[in-house]
C-alpha atoms as a PDB file:
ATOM      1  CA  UNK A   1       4.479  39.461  30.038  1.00  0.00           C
ATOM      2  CA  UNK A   2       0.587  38.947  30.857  1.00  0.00           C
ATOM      3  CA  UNK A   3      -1.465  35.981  29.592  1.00  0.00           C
ATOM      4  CA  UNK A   4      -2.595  36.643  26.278  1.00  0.00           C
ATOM      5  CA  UNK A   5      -4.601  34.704  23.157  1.00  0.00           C
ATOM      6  CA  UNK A   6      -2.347  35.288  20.187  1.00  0.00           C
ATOM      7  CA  UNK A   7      -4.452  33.184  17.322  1.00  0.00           C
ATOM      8  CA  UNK A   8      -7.364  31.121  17.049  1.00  0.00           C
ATOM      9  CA  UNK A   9      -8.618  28.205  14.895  1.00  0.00           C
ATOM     10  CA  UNK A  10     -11.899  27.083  17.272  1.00  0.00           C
ATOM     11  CA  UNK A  11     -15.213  26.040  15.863  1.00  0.00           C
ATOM     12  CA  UNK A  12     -17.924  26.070  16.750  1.00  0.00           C
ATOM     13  CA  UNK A  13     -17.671  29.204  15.483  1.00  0.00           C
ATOM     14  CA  UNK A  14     -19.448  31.741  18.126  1.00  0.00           C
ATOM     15  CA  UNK A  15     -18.685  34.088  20.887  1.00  0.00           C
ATOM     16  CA  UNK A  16     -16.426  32.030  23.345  1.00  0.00           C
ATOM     17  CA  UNK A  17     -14.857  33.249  26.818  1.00  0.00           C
ATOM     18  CA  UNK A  18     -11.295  31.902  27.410  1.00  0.00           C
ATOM     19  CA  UNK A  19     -10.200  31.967  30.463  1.00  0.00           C
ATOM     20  CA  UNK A  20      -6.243  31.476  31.083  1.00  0.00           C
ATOM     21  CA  UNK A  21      -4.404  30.811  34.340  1.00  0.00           C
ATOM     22  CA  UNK A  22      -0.996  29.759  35.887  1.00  0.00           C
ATOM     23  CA  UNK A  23      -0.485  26.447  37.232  1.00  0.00           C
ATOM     24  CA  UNK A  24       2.957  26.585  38.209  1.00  0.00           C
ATOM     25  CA  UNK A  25       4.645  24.662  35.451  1.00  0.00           C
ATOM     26  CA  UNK A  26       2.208  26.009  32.420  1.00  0.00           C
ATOM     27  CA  UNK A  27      -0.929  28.034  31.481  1.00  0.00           C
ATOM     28  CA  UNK A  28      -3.923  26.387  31.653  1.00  0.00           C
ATOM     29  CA  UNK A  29      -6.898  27.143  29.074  1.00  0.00           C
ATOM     30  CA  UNK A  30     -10.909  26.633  29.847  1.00  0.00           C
ATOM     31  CA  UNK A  31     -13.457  27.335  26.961  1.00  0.00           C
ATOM     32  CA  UNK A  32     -16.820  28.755  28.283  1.00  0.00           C
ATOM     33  CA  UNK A  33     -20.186  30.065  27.003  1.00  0.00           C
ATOM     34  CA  UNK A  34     -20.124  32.865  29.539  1.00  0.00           C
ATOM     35  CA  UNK A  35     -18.712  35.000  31.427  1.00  0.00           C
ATOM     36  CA  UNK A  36     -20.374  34.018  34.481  1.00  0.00           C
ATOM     37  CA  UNK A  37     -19.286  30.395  33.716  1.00  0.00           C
ATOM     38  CA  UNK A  38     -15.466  31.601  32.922  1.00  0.00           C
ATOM     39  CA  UNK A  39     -15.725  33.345  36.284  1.00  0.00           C
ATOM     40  CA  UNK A  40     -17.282  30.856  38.592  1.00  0.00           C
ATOM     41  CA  UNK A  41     -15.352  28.054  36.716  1.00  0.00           C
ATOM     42  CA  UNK A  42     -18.551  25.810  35.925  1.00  0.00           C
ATOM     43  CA  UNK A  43     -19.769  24.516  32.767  1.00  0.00           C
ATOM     44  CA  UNK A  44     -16.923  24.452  31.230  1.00  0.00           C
ATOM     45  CA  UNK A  45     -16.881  22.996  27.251  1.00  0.00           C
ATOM     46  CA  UNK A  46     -13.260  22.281  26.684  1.00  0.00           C
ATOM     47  CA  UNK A  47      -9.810  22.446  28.385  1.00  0.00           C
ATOM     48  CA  UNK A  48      -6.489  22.075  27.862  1.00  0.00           C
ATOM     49  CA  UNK A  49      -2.957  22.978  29.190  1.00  0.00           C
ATOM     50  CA  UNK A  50       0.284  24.332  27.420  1.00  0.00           C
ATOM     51  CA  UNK A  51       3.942  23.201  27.606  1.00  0.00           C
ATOM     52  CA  UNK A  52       5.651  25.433  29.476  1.00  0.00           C
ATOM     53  CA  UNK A  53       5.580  29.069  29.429  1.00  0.00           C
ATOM     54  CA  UNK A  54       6.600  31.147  26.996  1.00  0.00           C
ATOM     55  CA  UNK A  55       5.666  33.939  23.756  1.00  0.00           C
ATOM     56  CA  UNK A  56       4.154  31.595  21.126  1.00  0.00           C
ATOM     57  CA  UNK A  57       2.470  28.158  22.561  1.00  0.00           C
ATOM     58  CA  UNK A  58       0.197  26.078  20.904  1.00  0.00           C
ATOM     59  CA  UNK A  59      -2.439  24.306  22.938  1.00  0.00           C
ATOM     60  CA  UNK A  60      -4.945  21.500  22.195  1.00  0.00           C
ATOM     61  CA  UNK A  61      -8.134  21.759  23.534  1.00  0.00           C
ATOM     62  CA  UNK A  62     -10.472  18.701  24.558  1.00  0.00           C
ATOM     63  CA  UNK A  63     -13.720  18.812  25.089  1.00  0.00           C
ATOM     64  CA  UNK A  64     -15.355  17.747  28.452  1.00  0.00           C
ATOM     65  CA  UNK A  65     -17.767  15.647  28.968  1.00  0.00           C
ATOM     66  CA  UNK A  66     -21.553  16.728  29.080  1.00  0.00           C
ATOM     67  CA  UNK A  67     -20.221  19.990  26.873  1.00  0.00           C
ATOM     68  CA  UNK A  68     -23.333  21.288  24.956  1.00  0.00           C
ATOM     69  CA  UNK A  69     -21.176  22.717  22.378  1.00  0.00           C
ATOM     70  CA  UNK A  70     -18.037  20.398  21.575  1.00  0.00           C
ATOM     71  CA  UNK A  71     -15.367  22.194  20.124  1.00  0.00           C
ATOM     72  CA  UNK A  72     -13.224  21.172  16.803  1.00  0.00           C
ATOM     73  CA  UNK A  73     -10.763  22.375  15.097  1.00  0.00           C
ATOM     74  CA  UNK A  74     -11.755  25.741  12.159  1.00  0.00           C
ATOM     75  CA  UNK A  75      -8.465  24.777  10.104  1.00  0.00           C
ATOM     76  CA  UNK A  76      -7.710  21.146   9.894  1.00  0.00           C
ATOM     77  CA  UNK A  77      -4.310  21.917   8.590  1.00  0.00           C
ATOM     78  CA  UNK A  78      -2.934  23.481  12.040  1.00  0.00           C
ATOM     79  CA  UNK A  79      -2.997  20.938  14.878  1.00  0.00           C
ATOM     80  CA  UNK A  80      -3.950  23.590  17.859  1.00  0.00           C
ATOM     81  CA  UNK A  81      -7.324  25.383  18.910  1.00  0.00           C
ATOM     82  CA  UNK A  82      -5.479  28.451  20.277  1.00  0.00           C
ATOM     83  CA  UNK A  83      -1.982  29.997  20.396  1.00  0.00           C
ATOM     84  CA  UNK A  84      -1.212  31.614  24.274  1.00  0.00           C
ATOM     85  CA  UNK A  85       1.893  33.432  25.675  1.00  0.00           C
ATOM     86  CA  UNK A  86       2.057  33.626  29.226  1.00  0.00           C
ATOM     87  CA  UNK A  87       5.508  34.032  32.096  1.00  0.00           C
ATOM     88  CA  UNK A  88       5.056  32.221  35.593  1.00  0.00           C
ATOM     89  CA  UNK A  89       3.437  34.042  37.686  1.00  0.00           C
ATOM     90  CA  UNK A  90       1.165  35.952  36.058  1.00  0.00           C
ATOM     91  CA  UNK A  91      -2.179  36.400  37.184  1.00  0.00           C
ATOM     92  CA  UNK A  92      -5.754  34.710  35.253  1.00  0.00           C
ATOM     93  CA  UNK A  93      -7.781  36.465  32.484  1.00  0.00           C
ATOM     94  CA  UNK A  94     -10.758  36.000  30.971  1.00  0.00           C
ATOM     95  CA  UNK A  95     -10.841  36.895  27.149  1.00  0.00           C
ATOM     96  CA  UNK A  96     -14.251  37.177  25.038  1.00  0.00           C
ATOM     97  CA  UNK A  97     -13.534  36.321  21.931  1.00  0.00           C
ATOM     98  CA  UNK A  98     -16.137  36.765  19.123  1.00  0.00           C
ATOM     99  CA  UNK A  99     -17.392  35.000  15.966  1.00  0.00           C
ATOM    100  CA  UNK A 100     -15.067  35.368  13.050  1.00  0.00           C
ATOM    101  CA  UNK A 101     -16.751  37.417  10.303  1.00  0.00           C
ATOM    102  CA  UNK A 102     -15.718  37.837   6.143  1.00  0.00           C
ATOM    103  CA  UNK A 103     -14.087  40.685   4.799  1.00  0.00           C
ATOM    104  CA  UNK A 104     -15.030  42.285   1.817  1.00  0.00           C
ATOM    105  CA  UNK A 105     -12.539  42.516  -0.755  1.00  0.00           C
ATOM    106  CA  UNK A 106     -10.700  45.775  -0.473  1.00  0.00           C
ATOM    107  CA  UNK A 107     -11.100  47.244  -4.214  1.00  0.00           C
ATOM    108  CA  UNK A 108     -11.370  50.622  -3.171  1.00  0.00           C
ATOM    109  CA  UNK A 109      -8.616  52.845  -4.475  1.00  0.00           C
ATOM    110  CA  UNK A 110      -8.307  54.535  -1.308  1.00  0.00           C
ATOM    111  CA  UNK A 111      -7.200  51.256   0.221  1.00  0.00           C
ATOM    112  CA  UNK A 112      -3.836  51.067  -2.078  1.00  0.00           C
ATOM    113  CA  UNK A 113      -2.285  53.150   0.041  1.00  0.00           C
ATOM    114  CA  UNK A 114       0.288  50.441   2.242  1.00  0.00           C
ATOM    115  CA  UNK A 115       0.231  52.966   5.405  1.00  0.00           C
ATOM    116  CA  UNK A 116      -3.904  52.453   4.817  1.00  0.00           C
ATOM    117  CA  UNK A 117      -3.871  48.616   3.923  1.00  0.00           C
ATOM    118  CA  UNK A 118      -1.938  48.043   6.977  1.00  0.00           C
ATOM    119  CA  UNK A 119      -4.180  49.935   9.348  1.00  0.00           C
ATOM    120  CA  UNK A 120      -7.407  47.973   7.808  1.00  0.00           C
ATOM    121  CA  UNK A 121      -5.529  45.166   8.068  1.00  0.00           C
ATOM    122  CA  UNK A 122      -4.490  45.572  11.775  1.00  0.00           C
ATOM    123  CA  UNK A 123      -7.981  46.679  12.884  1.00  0.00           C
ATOM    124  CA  UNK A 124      -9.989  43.417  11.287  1.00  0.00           C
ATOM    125  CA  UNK A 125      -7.549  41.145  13.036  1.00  0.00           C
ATOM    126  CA  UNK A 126      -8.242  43.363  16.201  1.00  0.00           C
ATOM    127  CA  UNK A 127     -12.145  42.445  15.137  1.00  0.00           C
ATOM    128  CA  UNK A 128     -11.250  38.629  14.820  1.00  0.00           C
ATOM    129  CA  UNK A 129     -12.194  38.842  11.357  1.00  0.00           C
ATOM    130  CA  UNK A 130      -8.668  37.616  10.583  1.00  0.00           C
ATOM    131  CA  UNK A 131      -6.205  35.364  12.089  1.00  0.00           C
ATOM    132  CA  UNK A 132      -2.349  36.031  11.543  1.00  0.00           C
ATOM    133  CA  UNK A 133      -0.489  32.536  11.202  1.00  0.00           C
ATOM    134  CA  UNK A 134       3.465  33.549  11.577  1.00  0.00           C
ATOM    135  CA  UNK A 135       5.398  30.600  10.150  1.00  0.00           C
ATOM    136  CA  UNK A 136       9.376  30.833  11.596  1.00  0.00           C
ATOM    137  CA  UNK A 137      11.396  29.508   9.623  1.00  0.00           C
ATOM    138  CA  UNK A 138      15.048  28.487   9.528  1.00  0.00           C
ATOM    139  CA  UNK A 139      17.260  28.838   5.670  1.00  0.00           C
ATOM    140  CA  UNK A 140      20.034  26.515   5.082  1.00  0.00           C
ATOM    141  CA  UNK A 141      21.097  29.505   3.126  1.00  0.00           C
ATOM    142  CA  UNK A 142      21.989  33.183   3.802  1.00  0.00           C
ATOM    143  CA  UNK A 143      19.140  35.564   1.595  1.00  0.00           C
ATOM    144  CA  UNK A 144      21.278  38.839   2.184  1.00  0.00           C
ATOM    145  CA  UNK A 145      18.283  40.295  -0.424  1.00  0.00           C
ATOM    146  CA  UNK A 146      15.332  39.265   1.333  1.00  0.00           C
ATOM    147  CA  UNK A 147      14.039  42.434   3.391  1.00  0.00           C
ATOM    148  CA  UNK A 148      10.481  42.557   5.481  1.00  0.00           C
ATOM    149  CA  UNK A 149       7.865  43.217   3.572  1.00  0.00           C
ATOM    150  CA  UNK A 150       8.700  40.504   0.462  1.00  0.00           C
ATOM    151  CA  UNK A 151       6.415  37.772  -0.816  1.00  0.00           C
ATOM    152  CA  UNK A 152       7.808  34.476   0.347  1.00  0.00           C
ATOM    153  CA  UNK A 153       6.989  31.023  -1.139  1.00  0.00           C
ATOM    154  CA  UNK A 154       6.690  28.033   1.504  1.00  0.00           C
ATOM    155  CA  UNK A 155       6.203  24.385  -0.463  1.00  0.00           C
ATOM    156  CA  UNK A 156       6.521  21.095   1.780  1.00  0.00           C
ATOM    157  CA  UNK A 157       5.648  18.091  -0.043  1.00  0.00           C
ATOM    158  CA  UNK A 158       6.174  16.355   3.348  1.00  0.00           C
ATOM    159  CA  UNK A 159       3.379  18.800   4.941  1.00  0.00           C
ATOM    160  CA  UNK A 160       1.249  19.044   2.075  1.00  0.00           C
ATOM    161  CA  UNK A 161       1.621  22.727   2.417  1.00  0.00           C
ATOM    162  CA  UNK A 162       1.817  25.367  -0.134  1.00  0.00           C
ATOM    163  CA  UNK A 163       1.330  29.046   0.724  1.00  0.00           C
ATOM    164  CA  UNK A 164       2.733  32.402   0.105  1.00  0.00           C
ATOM    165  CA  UNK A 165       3.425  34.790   3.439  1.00  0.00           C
ATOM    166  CA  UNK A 166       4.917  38.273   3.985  1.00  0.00           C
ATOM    167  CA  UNK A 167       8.323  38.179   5.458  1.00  0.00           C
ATOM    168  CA  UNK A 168       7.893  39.729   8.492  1.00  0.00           C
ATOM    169  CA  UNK A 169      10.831  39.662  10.153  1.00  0.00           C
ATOM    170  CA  UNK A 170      14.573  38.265   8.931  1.00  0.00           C
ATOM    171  CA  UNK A 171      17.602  37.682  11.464  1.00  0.00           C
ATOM    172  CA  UNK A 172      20.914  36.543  10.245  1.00  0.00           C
ATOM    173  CA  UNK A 173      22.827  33.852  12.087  1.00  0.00           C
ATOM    174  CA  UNK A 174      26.698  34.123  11.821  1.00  0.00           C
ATOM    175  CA  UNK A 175      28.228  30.644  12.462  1.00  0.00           C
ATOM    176  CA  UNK A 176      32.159  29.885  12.206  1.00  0.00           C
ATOM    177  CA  UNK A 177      31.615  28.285   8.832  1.00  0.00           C
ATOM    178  CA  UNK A 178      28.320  30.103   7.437  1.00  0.00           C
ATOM    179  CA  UNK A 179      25.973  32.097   7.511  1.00  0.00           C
ATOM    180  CA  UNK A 180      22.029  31.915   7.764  1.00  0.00           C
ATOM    181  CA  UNK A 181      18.538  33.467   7.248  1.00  0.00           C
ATOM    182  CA  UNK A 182      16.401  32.982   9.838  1.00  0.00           C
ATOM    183  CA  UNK A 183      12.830  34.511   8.463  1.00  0.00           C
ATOM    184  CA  UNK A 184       9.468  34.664  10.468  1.00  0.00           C
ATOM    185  CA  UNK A 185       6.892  34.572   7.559  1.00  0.00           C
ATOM    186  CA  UNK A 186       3.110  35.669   7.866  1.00  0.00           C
ATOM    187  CA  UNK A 187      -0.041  35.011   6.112  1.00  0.00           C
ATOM    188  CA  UNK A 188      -3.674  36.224   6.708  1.00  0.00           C
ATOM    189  CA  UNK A 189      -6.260  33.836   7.158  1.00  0.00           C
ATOM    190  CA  UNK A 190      -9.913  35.113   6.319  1.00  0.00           C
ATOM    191  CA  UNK A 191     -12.200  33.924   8.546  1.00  0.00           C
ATOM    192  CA  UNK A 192     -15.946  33.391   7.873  1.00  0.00           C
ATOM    193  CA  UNK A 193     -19.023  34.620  10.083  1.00  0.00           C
END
């Protein structure tokens, strides 16, 4: 595994360089306006660490002091600036990421074509136009009839959270005395230039 950015939910929203790196005990995050500065390590705007290592960690950013361009969260609802994966011992990298941009609505009737709407798709989240947000989530229940690719409803009165997502992925738990769904759900976020 190599240090990656998985998703992103930073404003100000402009070109930003992450840089990543191993501590030793987790993967640290710097937020720069430059390469140079991402390189050289100076000026940096915000910082912040994650717990552990790992595929999907969520990491809160704060800013430094003196930063000429103090970072906030894009989505209030999600309570992390970035999402990293890293293993121990992997090596730093500097990512550029770029401003998030709208995408036109896709009315074109050569874009009903799923093999089609999932290469667009796939390509504007490659552009940063789009974030993915995977929800996992764990049924009480067994679903035997829910298969990738359905439309999933997620209500939480608790969260004050109601969205629909694609199930992406569904894994069934055998226990001695039941069985359960285990789903990973995702949604697209549009993101505005």
């Amino acid at each position: 595994m190599t240090l990656s950015v998985i998703n992103w939910n930073v404003a100000e929203n402009r070109v930003w360089y992450v840089r990543l790196a191993d501590t030793g005990t987790e993967i640290s995050v710097g937020l720069y306006l430059t390469s140079a500065d991402a390189q050289a390590q100076t000026n940096v705007q915000a910082n912040g660490e994650s717990n552990g290592y790992g595929s999907v960690l969520e990491v809160t950013l704060s800013n430094q002091s003196g930063a000429s361009v103090p970072v906030s969260l894009f989505q209030d609802s999600y309570a992390w600036h970035l999402v990293v994966s890293g293993a121990n011992g992997d090596g730093s990298k500097i990512f550029k990421v770029k401003e998030f941009v709208e995408l036109d609505e896709i009315s074109h009737s050569i874009y009903r074509s799923t093999d089609i709407i999932e290469a667009r798709a796939l390509a504007e989240i490659n552009a940063h136009t789009h974030a993915r947000i995977i929800r996992s989530l764990a049924l009480g229940v067994h679903m035997p009839a829910l298969e990738p690719g359905d439309i999933v409803r997620l209500q939480s009165s608790r969260r004050s959270l109601d969205v629909y997502g694609q199930v992406f992925e569904h894994r069934i738990t055998g226990q001695p005395n039941s069985l359960i769904s285990e789903l990973e759900a995702v949604s697209f976020l549009a993101l505005k230039r």
